[in-house]
Protein backbone atom coordinates (compact mmCIF):
# COMPACT_ATOMS: atom_id res chain seq x y z
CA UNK A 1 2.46 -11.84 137.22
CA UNK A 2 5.07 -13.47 134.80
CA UNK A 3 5.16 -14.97 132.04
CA UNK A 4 5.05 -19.03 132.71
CA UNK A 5 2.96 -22.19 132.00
CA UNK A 6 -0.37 -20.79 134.12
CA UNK A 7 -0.27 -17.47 132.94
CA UNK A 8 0.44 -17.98 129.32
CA UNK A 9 -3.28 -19.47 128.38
CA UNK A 10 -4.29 -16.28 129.66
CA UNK A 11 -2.18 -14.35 127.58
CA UNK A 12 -3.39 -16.24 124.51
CA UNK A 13 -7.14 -15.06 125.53
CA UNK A 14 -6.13 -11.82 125.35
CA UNK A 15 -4.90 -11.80 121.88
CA UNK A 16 -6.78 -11.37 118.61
CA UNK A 17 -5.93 -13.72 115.96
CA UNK A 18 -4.70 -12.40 112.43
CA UNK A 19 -7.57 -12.25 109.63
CA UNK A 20 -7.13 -13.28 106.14
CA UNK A 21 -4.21 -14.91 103.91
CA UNK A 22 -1.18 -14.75 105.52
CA UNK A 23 1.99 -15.49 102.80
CA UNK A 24 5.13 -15.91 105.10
CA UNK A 25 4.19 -16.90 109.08
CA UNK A 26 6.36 -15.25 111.90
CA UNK A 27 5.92 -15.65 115.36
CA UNK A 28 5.06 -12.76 118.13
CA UNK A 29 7.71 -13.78 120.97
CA UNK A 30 7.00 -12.57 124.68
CA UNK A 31 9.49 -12.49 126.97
CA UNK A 32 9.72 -11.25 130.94
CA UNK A 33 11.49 -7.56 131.35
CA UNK A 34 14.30 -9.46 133.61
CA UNK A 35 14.60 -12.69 131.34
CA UNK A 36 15.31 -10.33 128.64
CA UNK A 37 18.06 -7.95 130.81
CA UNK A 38 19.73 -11.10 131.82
CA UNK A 39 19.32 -12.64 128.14
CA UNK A 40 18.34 -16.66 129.75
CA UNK A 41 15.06 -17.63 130.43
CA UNK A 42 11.84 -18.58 128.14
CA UNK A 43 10.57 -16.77 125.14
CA UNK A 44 6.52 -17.48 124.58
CA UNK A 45 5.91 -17.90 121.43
CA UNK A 46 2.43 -16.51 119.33
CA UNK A 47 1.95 -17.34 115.84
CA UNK A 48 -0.97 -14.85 115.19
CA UNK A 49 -2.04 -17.10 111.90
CA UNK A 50 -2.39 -19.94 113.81
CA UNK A 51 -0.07 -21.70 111.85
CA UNK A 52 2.11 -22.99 114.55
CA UNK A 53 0.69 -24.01 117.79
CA UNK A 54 2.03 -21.16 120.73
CA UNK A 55 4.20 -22.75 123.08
CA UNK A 56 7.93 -21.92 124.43
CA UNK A 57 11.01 -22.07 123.57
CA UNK A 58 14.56 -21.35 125.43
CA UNK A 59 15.60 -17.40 125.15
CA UNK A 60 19.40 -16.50 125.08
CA UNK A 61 19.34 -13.15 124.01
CA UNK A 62 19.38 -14.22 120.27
CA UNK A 63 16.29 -13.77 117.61
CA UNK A 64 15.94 -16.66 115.58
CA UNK A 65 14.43 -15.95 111.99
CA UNK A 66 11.20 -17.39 112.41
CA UNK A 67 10.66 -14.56 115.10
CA UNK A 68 8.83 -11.49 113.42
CA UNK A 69 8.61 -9.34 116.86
CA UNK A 70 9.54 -9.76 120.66
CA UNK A 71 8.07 -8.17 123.46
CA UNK A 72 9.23 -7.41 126.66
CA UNK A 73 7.19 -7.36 129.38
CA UNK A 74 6.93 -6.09 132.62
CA UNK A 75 4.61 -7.77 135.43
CA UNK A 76 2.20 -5.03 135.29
CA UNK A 77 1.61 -5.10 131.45
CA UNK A 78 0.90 -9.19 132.50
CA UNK A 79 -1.20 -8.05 134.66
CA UNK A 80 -3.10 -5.81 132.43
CA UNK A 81 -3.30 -8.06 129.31
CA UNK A 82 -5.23 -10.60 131.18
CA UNK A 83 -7.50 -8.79 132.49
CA UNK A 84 -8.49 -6.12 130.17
CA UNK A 85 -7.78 -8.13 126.73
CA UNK A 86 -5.27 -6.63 123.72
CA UNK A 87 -7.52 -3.16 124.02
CA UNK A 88 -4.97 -1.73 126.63
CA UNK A 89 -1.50 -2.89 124.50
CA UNK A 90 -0.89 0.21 122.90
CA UNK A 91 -1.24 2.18 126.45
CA UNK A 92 0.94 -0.05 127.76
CA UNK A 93 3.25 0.73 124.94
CA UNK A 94 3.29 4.23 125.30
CA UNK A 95 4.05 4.04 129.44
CA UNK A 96 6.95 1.54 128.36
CA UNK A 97 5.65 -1.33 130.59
CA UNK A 98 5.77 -3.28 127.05
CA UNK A 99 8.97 -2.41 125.01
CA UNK A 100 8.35 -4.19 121.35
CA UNK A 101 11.01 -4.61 118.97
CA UNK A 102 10.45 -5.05 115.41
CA UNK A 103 12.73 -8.01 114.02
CA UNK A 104 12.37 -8.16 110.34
CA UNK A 105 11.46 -5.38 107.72
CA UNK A 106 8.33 -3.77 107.22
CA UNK A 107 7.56 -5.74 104.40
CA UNK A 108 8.03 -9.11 105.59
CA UNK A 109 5.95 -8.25 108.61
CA UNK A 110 3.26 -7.38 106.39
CA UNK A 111 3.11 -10.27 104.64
CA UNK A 112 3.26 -12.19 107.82
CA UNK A 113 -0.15 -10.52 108.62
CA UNK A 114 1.23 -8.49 111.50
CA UNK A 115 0.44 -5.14 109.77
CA UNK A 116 -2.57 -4.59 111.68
CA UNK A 117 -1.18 -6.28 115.22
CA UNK A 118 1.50 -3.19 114.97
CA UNK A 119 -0.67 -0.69 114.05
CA UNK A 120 -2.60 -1.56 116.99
CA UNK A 121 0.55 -1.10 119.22
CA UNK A 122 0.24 2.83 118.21
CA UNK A 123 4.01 1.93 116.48
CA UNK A 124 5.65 4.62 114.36
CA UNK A 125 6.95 2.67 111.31
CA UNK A 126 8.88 4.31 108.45
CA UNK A 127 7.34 4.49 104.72
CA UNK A 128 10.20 3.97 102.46
């Protein structure tokens, strides 16, 4: 499976939106594993406060602002999203068939209301 018009409703089923007040929105930005090796393609975009509908945008290798995290995906972690929901992400995560990058600082993705989204990713973040 990849990432595309049809499959990305699906992908949006699978995720949880973010609870409570959310000070500074940021988007959660999917891209496919060979869209992101070749840096051209589409980036899917999630804001998990609903503030922004999802949608896509063109990906070039860059990271505008307004993204908070990107993940790459392979076909399989696709594959396993839509069918077994955001329960297998961190699994995924830890087998490297999702490889997440973390775009702004800690603090900023706090206040974006992504605290919890990472924390279910199993990420190691620093306390400074």
């Amino acid at each position: 499976m990849r990432l595309d018009e049809s499959t990305w409703p699906q992908v949006l089923a699978a995720l949880r939106p973010v609870e409570g007040g959310v000070s500074d929105a940021l988007a959660v930005a999917f891209v496919n594993a060979d869209e992101f090796a070749s840096k051209s393609g589409s980036a899917w975009l999630w804001w998990p406060d609903s503030s922004q509908p999802p949608g896509r945008c063109d990906f070039d290798g860059r990271f505008p602002a307004a993204w908070g995290m990107l993940l790459v995906m392979s076909e399989l972690a696709l594959d396993t999203l839509c069918a077994e929901g955001d329960s297998c992400l961190a699994g995924l995560v830890r087998r490297v068939q999702i490889r997440p990058f973390l775009l702004q600082q800690m603090e900023l993705l706090e206040t974006a209301g992504l605290a919890d989204f990472i924390e279910s990713l199993e990420l190691a973040t620093p306390k400074h």
